[in-house]
Protein backbone atom coordinates (compact mmCIF):
# COMPACT_ATOMS: atom_id res chain seq x y z
CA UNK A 1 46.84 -17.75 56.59
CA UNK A 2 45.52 -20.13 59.38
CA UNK A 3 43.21 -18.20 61.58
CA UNK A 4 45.48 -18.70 64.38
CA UNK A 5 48.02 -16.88 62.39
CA UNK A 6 45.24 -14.40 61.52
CA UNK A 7 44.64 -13.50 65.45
CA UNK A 8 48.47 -13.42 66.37
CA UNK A 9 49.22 -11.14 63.07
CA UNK A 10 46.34 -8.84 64.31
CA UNK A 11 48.11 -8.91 67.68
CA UNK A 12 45.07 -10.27 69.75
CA UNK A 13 46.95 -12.93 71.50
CA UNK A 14 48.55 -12.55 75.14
CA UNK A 15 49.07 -15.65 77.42
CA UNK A 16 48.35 -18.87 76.34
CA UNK A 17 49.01 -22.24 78.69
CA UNK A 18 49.47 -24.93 75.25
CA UNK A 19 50.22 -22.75 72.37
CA UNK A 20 50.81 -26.07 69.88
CA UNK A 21 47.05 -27.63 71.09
CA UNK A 22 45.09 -24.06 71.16
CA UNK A 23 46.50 -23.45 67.47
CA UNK A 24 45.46 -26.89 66.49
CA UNK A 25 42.10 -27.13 67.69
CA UNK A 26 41.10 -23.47 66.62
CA UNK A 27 42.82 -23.92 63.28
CA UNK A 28 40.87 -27.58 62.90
CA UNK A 29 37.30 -25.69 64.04
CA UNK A 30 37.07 -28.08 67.01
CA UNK A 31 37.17 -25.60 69.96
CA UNK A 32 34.32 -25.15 72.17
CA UNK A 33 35.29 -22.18 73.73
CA UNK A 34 33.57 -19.39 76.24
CA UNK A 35 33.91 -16.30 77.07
CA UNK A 36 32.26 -14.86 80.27
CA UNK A 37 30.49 -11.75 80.67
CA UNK A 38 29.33 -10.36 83.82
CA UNK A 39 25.67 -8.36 83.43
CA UNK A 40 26.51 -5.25 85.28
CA UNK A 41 24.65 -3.21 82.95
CA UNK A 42 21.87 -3.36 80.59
CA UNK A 43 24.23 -3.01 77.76
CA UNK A 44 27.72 -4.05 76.24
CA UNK A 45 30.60 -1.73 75.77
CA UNK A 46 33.27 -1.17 73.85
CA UNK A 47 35.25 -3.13 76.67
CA UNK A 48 33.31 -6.18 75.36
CA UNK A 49 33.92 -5.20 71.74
CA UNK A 50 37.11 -7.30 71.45
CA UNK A 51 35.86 -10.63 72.55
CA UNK A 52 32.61 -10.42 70.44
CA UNK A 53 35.18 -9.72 67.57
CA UNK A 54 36.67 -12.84 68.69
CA UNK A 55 34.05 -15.20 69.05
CA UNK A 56 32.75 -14.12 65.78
CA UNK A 57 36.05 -14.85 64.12
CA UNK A 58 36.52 -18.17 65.80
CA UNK A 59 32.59 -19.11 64.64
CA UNK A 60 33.29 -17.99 61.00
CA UNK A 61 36.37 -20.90 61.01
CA UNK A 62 33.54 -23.93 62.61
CA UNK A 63 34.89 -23.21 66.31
CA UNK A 64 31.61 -23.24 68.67
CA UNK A 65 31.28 -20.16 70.95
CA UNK A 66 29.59 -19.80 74.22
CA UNK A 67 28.40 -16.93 75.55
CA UNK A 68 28.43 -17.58 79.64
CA UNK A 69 26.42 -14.88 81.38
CA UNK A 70 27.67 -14.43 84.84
CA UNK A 71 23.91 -14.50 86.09
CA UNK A 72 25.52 -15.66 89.41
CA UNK A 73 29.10 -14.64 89.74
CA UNK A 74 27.29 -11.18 88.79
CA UNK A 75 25.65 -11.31 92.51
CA UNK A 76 29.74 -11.46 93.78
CA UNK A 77 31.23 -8.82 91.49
CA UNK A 78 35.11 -9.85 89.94
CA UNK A 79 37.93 -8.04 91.91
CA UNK A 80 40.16 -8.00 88.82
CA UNK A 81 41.20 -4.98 88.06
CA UNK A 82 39.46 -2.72 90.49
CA UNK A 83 40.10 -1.34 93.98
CA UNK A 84 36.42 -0.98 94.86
CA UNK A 85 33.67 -2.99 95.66
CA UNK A 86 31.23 -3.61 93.15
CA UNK A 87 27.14 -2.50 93.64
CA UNK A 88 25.01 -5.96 94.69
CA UNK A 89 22.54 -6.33 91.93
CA UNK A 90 18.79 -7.93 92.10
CA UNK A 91 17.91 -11.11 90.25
CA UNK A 92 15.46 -8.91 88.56
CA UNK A 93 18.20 -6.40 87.22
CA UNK A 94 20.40 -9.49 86.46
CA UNK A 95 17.91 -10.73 84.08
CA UNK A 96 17.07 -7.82 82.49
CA UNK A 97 20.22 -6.94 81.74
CA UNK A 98 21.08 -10.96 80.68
CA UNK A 99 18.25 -10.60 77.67
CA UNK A 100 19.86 -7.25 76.69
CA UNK A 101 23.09 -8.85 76.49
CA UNK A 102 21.83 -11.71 73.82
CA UNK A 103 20.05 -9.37 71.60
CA UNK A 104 23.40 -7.29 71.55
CA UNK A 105 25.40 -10.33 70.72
CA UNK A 106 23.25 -11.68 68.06
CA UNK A 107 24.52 -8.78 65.89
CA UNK A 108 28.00 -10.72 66.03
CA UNK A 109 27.78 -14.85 66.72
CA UNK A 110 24.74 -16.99 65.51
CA UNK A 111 23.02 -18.87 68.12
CA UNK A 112 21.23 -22.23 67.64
CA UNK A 113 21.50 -25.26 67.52
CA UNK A 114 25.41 -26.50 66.92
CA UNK A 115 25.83 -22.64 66.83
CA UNK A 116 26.57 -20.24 69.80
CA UNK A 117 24.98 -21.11 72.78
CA UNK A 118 24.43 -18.74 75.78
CA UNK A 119 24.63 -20.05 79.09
CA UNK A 120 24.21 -18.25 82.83
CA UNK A 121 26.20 -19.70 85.55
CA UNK A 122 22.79 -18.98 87.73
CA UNK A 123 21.77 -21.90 86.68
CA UNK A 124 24.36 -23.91 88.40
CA UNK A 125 25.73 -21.62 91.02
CA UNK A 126 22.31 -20.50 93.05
CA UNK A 127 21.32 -23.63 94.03
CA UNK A 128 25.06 -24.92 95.35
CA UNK A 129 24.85 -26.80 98.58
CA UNK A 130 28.02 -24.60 100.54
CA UNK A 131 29.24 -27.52 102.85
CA UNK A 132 29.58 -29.99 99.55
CA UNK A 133 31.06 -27.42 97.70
CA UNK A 134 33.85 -26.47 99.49
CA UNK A 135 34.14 -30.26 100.50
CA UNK A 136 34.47 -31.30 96.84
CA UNK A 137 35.45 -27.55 94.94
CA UNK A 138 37.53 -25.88 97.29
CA UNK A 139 39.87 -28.31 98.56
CA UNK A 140 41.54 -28.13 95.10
CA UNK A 141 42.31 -24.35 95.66
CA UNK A 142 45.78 -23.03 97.81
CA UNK A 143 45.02 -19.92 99.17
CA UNK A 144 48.48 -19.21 99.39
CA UNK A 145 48.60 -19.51 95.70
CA UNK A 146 45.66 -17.36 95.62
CA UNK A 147 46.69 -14.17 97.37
CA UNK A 148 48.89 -14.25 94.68
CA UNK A 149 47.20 -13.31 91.96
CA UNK A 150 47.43 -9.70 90.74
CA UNK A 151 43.52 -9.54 90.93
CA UNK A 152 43.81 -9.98 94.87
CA UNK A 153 47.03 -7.98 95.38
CA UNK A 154 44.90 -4.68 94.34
CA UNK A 155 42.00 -4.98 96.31
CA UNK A 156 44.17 -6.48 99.46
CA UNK A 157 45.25 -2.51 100.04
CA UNK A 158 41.85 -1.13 100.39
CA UNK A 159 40.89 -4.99 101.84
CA UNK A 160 39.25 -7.88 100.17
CA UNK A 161 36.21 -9.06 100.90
CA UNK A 162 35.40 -12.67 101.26
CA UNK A 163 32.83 -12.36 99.25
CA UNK A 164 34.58 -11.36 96.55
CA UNK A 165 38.01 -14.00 97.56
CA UNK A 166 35.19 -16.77 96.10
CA UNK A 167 35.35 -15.33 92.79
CA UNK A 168 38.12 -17.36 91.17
CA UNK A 169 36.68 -20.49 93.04
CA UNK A 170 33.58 -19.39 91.23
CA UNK A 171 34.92 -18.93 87.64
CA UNK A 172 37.14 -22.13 87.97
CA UNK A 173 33.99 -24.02 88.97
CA UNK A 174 32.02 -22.62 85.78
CA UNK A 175 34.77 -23.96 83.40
CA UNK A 176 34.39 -27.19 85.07
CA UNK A 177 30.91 -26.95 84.76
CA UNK A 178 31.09 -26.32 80.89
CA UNK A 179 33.78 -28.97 80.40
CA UNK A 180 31.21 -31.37 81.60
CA UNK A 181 27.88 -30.43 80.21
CA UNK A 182 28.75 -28.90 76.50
CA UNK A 183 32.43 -30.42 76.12
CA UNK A 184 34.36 -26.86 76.57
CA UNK A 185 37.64 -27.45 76.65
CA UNK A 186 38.84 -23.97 75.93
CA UNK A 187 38.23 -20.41 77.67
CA UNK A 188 39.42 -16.97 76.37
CA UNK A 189 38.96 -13.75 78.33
CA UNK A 190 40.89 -10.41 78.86
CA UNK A 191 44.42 -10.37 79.94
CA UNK A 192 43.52 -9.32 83.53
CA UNK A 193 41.31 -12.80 83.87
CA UNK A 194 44.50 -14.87 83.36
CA UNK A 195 44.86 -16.33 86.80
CA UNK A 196 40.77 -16.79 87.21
CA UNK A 197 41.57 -18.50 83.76
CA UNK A 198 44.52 -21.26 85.15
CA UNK A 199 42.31 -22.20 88.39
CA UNK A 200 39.62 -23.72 85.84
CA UNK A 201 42.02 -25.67 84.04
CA UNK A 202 43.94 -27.50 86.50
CA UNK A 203 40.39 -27.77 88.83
CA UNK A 204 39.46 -29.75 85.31
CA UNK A 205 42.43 -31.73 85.53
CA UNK A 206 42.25 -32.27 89.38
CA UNK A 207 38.69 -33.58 89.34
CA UNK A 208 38.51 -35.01 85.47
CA UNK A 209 42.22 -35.89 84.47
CA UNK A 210 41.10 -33.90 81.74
CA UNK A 211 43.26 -31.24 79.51
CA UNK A 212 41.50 -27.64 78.85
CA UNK A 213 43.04 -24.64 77.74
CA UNK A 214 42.99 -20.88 78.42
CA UNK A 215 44.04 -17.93 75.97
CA UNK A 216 44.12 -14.10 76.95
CA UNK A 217 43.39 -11.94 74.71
CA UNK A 218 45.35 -8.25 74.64
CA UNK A 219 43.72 -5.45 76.41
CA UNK A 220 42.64 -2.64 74.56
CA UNK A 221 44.98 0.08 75.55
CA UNK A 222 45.51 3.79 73.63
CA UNK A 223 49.02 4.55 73.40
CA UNK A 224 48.99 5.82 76.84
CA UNK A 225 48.51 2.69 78.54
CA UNK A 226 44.54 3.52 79.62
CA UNK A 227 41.81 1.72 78.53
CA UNK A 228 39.83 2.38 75.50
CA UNK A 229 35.96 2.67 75.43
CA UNK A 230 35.94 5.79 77.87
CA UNK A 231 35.18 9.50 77.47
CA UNK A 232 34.22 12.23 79.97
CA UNK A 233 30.42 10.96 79.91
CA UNK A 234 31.80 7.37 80.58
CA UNK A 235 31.62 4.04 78.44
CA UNK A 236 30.56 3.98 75.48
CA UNK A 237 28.35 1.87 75.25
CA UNK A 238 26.80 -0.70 72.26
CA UNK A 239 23.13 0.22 72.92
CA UNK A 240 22.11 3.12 70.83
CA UNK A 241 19.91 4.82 73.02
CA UNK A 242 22.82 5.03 75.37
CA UNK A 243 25.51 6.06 72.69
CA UNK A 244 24.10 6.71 69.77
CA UNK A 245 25.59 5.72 66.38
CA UNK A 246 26.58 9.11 65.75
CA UNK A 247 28.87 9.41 69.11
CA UNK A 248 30.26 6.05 68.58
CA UNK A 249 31.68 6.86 64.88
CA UNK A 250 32.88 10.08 66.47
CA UNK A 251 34.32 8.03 69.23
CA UNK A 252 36.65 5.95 66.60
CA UNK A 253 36.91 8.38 64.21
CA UNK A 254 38.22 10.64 67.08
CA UNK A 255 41.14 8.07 68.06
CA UNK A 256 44.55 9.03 68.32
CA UNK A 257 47.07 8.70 65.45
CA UNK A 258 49.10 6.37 67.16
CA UNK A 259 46.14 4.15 67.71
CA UNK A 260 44.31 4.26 64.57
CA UNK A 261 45.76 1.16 62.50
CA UNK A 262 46.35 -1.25 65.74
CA UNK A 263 42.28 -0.78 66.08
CA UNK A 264 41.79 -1.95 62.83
CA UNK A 265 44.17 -4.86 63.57
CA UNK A 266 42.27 -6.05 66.52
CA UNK A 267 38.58 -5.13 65.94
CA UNK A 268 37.72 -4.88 61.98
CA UNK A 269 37.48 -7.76 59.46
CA UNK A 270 39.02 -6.00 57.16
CA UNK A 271 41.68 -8.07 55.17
CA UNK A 272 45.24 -8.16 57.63
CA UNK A 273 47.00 -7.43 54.50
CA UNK A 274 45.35 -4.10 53.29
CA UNK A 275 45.76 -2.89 56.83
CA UNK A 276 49.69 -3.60 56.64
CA UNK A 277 49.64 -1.69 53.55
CA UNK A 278 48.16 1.73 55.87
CA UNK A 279 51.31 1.21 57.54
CA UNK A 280 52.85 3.61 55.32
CA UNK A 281 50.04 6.50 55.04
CA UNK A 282 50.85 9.54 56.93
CA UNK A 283 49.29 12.84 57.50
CA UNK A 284 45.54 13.11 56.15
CA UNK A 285 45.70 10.03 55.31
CA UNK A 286 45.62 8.98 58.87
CA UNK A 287 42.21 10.80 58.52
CA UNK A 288 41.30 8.61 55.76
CA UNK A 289 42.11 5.76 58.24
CA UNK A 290 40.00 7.32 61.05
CA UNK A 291 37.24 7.42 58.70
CA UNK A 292 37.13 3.68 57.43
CA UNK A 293 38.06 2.45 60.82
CA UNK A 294 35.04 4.46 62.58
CA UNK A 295 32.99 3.11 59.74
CA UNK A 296 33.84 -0.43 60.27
CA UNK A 297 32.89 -0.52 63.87
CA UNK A 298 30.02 1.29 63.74
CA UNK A 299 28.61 -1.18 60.69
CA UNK A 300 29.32 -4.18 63.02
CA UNK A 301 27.40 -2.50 66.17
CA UNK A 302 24.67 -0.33 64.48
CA UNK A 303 24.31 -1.92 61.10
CA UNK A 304 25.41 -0.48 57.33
CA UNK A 305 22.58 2.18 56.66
CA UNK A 306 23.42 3.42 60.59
CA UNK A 307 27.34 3.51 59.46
CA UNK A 308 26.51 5.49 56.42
CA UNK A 309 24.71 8.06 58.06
CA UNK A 310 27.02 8.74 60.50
CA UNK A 311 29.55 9.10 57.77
CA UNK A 312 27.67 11.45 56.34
CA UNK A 313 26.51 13.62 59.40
CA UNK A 314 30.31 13.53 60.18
CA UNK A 315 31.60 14.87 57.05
CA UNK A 316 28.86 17.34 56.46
CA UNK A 317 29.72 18.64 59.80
CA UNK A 318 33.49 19.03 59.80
CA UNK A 319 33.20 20.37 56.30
CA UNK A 320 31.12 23.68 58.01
CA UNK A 321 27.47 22.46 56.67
CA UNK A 322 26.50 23.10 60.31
CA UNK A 323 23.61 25.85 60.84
CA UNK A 324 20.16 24.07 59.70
CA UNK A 325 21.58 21.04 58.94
CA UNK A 326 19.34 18.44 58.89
CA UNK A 327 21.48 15.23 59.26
CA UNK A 328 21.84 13.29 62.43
CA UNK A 329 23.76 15.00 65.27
CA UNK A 330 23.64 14.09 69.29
CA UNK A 331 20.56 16.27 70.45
CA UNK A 332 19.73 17.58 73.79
CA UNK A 333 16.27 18.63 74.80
CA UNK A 334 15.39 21.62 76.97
CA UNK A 335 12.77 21.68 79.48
CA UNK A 336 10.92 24.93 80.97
CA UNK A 337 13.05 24.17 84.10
CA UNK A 338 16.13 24.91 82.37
CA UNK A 339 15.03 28.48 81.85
CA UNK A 340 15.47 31.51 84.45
CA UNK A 341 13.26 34.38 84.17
CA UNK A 342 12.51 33.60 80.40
CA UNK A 343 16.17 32.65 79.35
CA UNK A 344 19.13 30.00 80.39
CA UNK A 345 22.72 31.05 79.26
CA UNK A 346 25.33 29.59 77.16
CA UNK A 347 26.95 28.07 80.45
CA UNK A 348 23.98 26.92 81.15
CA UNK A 349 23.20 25.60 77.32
CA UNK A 350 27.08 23.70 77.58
CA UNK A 351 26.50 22.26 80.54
CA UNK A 352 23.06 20.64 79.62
CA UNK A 353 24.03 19.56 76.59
CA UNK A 354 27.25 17.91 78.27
CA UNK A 355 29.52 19.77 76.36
CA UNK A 356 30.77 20.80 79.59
CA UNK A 357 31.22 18.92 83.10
CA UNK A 358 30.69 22.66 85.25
CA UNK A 359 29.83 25.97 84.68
CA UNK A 360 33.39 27.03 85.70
CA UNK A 361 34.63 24.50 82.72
CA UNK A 362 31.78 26.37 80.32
CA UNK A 363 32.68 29.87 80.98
CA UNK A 364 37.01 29.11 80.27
CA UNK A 365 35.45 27.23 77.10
CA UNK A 366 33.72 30.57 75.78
CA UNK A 367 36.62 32.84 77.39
CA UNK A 368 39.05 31.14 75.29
CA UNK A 369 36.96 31.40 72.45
CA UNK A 370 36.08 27.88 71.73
CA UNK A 371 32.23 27.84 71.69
CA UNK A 372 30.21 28.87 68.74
CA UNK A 373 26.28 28.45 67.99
CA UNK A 374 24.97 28.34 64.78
CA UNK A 375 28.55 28.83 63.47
CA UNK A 376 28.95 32.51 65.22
CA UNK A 377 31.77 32.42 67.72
CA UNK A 378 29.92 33.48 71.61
CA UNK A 379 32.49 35.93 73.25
CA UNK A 380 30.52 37.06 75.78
CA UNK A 381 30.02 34.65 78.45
CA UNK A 382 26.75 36.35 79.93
CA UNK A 383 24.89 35.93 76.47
CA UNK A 384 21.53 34.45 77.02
CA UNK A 385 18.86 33.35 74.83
CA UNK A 386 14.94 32.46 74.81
CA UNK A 387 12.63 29.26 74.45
CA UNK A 388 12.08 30.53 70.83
CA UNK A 389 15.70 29.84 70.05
CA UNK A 390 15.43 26.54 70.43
CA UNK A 391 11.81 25.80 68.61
CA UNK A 392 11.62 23.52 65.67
CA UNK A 393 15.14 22.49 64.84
CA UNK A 394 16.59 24.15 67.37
CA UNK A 395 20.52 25.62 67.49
CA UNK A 396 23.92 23.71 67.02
CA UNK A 397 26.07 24.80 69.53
CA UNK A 398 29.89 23.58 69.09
CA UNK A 399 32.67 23.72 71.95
CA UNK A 400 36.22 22.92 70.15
CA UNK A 401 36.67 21.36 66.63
CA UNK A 402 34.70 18.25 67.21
CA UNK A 403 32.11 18.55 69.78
CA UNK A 404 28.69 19.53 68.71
CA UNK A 405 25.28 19.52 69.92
CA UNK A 406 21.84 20.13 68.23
CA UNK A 407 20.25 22.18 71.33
CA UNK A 408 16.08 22.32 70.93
CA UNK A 409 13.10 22.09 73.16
CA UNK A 410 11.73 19.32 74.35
CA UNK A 411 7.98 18.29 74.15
CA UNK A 412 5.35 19.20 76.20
CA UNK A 413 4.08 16.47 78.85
């Protein structure tokens, strides 16, 4: 199987403008392709997940990746897909969050020399003279063609900003850019990017006679049409210290059924052929699934010994070795402000430890009698406990079948 057949079996591919070329070039290894990422965050998610996949697939068959870090189009913010404006960033935060992006990336492509290369379009976009630009960039560009683009159409109801108008002009201009100074002739990117995606290859043919290519890749969608890579604390995120491994296993071991084997499709490297032959499990099975797909993942992010554990914590858990267990399991700390005349509440305890959004939520979670610490079921929705509780290992307190948290205090100072 040609890796070209490889992505479209794993259903990864959505819109592509030369089908014939993009699957001769990729299958040949002679693609120099990006992928942008804008640096809104010190930290990848699992929104990211699918294009790192990608890159690393495409590098593993000779194809050259580059990692474009949207150091500049990061000070505009991309309309696609949102009806807000997004929060202006400092140069400072940029870069910070740029450097945190490479080291997260590294644990997929290989940079170096006729490797990966990462690029930030800073370098070419803060330093723009405006009058030649639009003189020389923007003449290529209808706007009547523009407005309509599904990215604009959203944000024209709550209004568009002209600020944010530039940002195809911007992301055709950085394909143009890359064309000329590494030789890309190919850019991939979500589904939603598709029209910032066809302005850089015809500005490339308009100013270069040249022929470049764009792919889409499928949008990670649950069987209910949302997103994936969400929960009721937000993104989950690739940095451990902002999801640890722990939560992210639970995140994909968690999935739906429905969703279980097109995940391992599109993200794992597992051979397309053993996946196909899941198609037929049913029932705990699906579990088994669950399990080898949340291990998968969380060996790419977090490395094997990290997967393991997390395995292990897992399993221990949902097979009731909860009180005193001493395996890894999301912990929240208490401080002395947390406590009220000597004690803080299990309303309190759930909402601290997140297990709850509100103390209203908190109090319908131990009414219903979903909320248990140290394995003992808490009926009584007043029941408060002391800083002693928590010493040492602290308690585990549970809300529902799967969410748990080790609950101890915090140090000192």
């Amino acid at each position: 199987m040609t890796v070209f057949e490889e992505l479209k079996a794993r259903g990864l591919l959505a819109q592509l403008t030369d089908e014939e070329e993009i699957k001769e070039l990729i299958n040949a290894g002679k693609a120099t392709f990006y992928i942008g990422f804008d640096p809104t965050a010190d930290s990848l998610h699992v929104g990211h997940f699918m294009a790192l996949c990608l890159m690393k697939r495409l590098q593993m068959a000779g194809n050259k990746p580059i990692a474009l870090i949207g150091g500049g189009t990061g000070m505009i913010g991309d309309p696609s897909g949102r009806s807000d404006l997004r929060t202006m960033m400092t140069k400072e935060t940029i870069q910070h969050n740029c450097e945190c992006f490479k080291k997260q990336m590294s644990r997929f492509i290989e940079f170096g020399e006729d490797k990966a290369l990462m690029v930030n379009n800073a370098d070419w976009l803060l330093d723009l003279n405006y009058i030649e630009f639009i003189r020389d960039i923007g003449v290529h560009f209808s706007v009547n063609r523009m407005l309509t683009a599904e990215c604009y159409k959203q944000r024209m109801e709550k209004g568009l900003s002209f600020l944010e108008f530039n940002y195809m002009i911007m992301q055709s201009y950085d394909f143009l850019k890359l064309y000329e100074n590494y030789g890309c002739n190919m850019q991939f990117g979500g589904d939603d990017q598709w029209s910032n995606m066809l302005g850089g290859t015809e500005l490339i043919r308009r100013r270069l006679g040249k022929d470049a290519y764009a792919m889409t890749i499928t949008l990670l969608l649950n069987s209910e049409g949302k997103k994936m890579g969400k929960t009721q604390k937000g993104a989950v995120w690739l940095d451990p210290n902002k999801t640890s491994p722990f939560e992210f296993y639970q995140y994909w071991r968690n999935v739906a059924d429905a969703d279980v084997l097109k995940c391992m499709r599109m993200l794992t490297f597992l051979p397309i052929e053993q996946i196909d032959e899941m198609d037929k499990w049913e029932g705990s099975q699906l579990n088994q699934a669950k399990e080898i797909l949340a291990f998968e993942l969380t060996k790419l992010v977090h490395g094997e010994e990290e997967a393991q554990t997390a395995r292990e914590s897992a399993r221990r858990l949902f097979g009731g070795a909860v009180a005193g267990a001493d395996f890894e399991m999301p912990t929240c700390e208490l401080e002395e402000s947390d406590f009220q005349n000597g004690t803080i509440d299990i309303l309190g305890i759930l909402v601290k430890a997140g297990l709850t959004a509100s103390r209203s939520e908190a109090r319908r979670a131990v009414e219903q009698g979903g909320v248990t610490v140290e394995g003992e079921k808490v009926a009584d929705i007043k029941a408060a406990y002391s800083p002693e509780k928590f010493e040492g290992e602290g308690i585990v307190v549970r809300r529902g079948k799967k969410n748990y948290k080790r609950v101890k205090m915090g140090k000192a100072g």
